[in-house]
N, C-alpha and C. Protein backbone atom coordinates (compact mmCIF):
# COMPACT_ATOMS: atom_id res chain seq x y z
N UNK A 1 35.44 -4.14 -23.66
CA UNK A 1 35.97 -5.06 -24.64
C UNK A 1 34.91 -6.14 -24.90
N UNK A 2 34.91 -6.27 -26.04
CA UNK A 2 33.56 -7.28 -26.60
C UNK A 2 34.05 -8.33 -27.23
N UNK A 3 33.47 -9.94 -26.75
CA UNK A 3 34.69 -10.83 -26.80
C UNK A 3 33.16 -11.56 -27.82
N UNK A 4 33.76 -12.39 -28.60
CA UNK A 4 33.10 -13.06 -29.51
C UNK A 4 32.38 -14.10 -28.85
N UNK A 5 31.22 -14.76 -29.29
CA UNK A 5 30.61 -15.73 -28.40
C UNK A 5 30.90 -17.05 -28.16
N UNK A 6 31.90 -17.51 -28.39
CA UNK A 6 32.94 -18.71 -28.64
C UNK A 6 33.86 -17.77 -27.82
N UNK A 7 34.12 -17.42 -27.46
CA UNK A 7 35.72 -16.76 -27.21
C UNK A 7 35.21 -16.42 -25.74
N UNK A 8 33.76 -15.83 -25.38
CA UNK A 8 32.91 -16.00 -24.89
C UNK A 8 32.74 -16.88 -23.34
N UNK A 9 32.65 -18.04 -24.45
CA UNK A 9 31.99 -19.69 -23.93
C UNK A 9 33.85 -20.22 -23.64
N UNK A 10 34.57 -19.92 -24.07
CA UNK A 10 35.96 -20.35 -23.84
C UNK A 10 36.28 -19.93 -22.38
N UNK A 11 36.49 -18.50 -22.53
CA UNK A 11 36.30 -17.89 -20.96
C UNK A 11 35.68 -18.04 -19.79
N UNK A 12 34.68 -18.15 -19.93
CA UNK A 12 33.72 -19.02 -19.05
C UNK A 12 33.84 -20.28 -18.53
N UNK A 13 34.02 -21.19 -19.60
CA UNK A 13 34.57 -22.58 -19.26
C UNK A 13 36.24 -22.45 -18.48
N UNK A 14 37.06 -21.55 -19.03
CA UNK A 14 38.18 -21.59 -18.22
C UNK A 14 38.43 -20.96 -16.54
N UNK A 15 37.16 -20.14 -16.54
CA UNK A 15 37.27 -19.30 -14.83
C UNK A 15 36.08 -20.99 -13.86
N UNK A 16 35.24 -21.73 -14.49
CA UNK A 16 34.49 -22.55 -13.70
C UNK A 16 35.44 -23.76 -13.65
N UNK A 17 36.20 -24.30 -14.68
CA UNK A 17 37.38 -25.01 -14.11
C UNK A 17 38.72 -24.67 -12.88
N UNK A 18 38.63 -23.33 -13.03
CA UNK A 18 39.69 -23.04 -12.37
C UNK A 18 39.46 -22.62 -11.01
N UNK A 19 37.92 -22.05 -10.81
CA UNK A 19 36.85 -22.43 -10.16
C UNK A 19 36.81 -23.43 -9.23
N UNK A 20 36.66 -24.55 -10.07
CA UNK A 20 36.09 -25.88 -9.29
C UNK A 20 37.80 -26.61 -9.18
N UNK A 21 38.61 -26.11 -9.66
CA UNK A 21 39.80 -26.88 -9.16
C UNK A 21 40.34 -26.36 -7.83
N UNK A 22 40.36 -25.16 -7.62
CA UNK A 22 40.76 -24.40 -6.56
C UNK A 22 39.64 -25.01 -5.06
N UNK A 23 38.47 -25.04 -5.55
CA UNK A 23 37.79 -25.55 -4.38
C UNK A 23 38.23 -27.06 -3.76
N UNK A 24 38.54 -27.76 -5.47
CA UNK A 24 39.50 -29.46 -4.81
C UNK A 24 40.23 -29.16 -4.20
N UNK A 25 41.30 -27.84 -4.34
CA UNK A 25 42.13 -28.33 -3.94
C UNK A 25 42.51 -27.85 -2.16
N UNK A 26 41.56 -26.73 -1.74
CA UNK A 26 41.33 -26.28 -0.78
C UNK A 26 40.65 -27.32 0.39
N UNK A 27 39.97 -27.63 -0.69
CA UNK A 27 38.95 -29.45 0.35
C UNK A 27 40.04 -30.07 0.66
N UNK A 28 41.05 -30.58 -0.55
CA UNK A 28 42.06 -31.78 0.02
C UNK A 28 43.27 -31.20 0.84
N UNK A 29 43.23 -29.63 1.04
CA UNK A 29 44.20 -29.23 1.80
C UNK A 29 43.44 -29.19 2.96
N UNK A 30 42.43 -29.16 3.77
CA UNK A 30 41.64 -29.12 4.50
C UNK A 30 41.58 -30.39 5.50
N UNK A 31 41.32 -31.49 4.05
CA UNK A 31 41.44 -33.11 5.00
C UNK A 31 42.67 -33.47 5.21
N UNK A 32 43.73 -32.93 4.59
CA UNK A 32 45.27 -33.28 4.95
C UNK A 32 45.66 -32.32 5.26
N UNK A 33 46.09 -31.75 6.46
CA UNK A 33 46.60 -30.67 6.38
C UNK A 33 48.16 -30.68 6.49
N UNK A 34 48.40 -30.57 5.38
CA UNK A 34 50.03 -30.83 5.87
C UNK A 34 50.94 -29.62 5.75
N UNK A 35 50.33 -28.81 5.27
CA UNK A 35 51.00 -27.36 5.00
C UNK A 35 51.60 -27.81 3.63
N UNK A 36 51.65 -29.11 2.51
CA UNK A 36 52.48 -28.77 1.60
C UNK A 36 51.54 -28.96 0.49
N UNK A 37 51.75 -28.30 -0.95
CA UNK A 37 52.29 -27.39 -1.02
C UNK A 37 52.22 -26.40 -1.12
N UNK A 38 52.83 -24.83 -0.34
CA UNK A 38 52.62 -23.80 0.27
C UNK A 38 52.21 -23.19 -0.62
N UNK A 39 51.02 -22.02 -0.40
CA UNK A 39 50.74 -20.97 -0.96
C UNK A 39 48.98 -21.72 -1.63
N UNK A 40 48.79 -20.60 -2.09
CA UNK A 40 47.82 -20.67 -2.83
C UNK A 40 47.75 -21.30 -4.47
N UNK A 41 49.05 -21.11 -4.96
CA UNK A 41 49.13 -21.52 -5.99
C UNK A 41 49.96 -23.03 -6.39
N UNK A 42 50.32 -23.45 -5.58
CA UNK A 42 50.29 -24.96 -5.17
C UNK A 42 49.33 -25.58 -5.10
N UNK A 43 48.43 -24.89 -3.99
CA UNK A 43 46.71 -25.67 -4.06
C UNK A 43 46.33 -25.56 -5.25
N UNK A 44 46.26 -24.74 -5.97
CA UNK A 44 44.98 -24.38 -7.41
C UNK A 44 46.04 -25.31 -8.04
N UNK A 45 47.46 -25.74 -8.39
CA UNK A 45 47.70 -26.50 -9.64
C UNK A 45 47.51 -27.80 -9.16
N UNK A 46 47.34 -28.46 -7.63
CA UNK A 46 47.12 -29.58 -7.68
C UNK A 46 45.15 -29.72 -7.30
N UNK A 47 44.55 -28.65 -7.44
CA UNK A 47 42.96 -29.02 -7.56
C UNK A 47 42.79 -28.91 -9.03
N UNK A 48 43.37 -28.15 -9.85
CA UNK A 48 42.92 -28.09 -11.39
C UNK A 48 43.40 -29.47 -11.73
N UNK A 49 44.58 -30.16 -11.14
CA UNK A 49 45.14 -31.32 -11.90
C UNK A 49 44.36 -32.17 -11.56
N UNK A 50 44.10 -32.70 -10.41
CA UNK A 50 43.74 -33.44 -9.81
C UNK A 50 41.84 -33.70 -10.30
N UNK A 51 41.30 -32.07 -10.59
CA UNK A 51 39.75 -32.32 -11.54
C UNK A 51 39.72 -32.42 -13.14
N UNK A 52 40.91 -32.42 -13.21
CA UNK A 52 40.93 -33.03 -15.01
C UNK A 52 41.32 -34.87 -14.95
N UNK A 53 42.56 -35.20 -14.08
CA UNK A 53 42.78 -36.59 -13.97
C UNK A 53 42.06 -37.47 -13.27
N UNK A 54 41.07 -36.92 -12.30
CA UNK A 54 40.33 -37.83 -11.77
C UNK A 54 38.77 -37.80 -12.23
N UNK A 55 38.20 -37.13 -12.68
CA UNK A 55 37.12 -37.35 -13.90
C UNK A 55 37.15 -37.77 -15.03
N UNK A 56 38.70 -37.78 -15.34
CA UNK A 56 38.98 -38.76 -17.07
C UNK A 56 39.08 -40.17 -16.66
N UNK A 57 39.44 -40.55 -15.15
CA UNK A 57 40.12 -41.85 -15.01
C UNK A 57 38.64 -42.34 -15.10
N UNK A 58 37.42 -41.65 -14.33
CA UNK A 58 36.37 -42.26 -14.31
C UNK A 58 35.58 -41.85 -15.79
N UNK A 59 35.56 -41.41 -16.16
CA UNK A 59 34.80 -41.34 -17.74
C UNK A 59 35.37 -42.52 -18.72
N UNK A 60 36.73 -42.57 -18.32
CA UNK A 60 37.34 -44.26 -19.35
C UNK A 60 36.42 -45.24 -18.68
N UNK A 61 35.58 -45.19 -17.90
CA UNK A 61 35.09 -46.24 -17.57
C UNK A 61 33.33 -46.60 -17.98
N UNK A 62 33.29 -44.85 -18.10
CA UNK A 62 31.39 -45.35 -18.24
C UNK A 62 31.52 -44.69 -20.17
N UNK A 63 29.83 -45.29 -20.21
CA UNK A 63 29.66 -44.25 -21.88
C UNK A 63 29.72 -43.09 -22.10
N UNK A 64 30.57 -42.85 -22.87
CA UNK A 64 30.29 -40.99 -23.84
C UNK A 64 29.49 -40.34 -23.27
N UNK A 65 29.69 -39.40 -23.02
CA UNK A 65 28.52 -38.68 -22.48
C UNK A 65 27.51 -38.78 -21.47
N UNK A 66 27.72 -39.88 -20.53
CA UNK A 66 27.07 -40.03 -19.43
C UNK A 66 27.28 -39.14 -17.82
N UNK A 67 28.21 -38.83 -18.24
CA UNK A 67 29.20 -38.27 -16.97
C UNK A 67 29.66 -37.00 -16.95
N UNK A 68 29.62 -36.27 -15.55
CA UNK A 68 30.01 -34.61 -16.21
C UNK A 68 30.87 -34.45 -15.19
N UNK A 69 32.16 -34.29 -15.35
CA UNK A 69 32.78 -33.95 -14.84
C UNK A 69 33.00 -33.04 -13.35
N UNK A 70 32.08 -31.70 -13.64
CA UNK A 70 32.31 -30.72 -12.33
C UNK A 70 30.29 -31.05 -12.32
N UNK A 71 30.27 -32.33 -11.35
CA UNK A 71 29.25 -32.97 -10.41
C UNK A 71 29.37 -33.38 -8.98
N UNK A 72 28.47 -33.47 -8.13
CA UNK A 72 28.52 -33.92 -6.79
C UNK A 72 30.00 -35.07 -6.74
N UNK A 73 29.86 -36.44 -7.74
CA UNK A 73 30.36 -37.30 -8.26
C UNK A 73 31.93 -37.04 -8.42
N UNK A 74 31.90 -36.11 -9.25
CA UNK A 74 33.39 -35.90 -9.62
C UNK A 74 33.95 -34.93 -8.94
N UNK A 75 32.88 -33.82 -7.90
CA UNK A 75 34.12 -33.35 -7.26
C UNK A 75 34.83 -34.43 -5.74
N UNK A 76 33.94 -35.56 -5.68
CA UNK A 76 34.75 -36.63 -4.74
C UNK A 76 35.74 -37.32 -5.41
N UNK A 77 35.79 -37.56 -6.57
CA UNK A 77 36.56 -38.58 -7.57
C UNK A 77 38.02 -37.33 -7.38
N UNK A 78 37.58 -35.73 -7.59
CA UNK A 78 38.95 -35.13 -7.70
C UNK A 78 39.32 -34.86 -6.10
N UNK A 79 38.37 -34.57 -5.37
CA UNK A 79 39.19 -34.56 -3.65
C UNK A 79 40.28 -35.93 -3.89
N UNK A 80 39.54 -36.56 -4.33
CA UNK A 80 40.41 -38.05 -3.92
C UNK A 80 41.65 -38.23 -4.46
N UNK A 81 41.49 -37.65 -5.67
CA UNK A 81 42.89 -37.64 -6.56
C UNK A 81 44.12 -36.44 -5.77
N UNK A 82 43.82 -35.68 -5.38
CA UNK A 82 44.10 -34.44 -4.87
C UNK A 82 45.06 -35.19 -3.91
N UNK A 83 43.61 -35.62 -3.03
CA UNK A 83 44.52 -36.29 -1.77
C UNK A 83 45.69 -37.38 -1.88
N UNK A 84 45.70 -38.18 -3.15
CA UNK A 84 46.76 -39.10 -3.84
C UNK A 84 47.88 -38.01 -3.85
N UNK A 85 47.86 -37.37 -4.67
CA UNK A 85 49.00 -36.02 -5.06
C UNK A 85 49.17 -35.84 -3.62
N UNK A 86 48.85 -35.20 -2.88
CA UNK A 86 49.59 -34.64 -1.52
C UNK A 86 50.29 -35.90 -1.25
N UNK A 87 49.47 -37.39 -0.98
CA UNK A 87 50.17 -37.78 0.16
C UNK A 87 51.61 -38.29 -0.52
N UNK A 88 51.28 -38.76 -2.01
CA UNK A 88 52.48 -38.88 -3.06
C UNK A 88 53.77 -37.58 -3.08
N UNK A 89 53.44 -36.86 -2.83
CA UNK A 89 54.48 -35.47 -2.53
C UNK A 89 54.85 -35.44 -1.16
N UNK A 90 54.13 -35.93 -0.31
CA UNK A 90 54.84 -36.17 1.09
C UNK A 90 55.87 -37.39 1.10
N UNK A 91 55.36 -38.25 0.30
CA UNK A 91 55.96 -39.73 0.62
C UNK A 91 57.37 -38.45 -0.28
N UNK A 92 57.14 -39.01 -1.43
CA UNK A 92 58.35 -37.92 -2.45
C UNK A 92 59.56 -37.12 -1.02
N UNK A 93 58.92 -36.58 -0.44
CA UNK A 93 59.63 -35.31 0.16
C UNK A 93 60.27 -35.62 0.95
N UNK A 94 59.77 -36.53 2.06
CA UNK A 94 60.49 -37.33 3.09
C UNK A 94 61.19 -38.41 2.78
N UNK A 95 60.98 -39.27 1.63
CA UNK A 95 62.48 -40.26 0.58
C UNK A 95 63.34 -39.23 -0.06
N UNK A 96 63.25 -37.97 -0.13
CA UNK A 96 64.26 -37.25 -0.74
C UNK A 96 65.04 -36.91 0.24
N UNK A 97 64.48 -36.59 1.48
CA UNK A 97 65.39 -36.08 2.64
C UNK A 97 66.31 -37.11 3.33
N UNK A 98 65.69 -37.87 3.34
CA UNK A 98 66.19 -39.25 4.00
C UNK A 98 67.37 -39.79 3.47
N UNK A 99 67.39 -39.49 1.96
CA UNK A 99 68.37 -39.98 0.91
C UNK A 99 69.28 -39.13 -0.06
């Protein structure tokens, strides 16, 4: 199957995001280990989330185009966000039980 060269460059860009989110999110399951949330596909939606929201929070801050997202830089900016999400879903989990 022969994919157009835009269609291409689309594909590509979507397997290195999904890529580099899965590795956030494996890192921040790594430094927290809390077992939550289970599976593999828990990790990949909170490393993909966590490398789109924590490289935008820091790009609102510098100029256009200075900043690239999946860098040394931003994959600490998304561990970090990652690790917000877990410990925010723990806090979440244990006020839900409690109450």
């Amino acid at each position: 199957m022969e994919l157009s060269v835009s269609a291409q460059s689309w594909v590509n860009l979507f397997f290195l995001w999904l890529g580099f989110g899965a590795v956030v999110g494996i890192t921040a399951q790594v430094c927290l280990p809390s077992g939550e949330p289970k599976g593999f596909f828990g990790i990949l939606v909170v490393g993909v989330t966590a490398s789109c929201f924590g490289p935008l929070a820091v790009s609102l801050f510098l100029k256009p185009g200075t900043f690239n997202p999946i860098s040394p830089v931003g994959f600490v900016v998304s561990v970090l966000v990652a690790l917000t999400f877990l410990l925010l879903y723990r806090f979440a989990r244990t006020f839900l039980k409690k109450h």
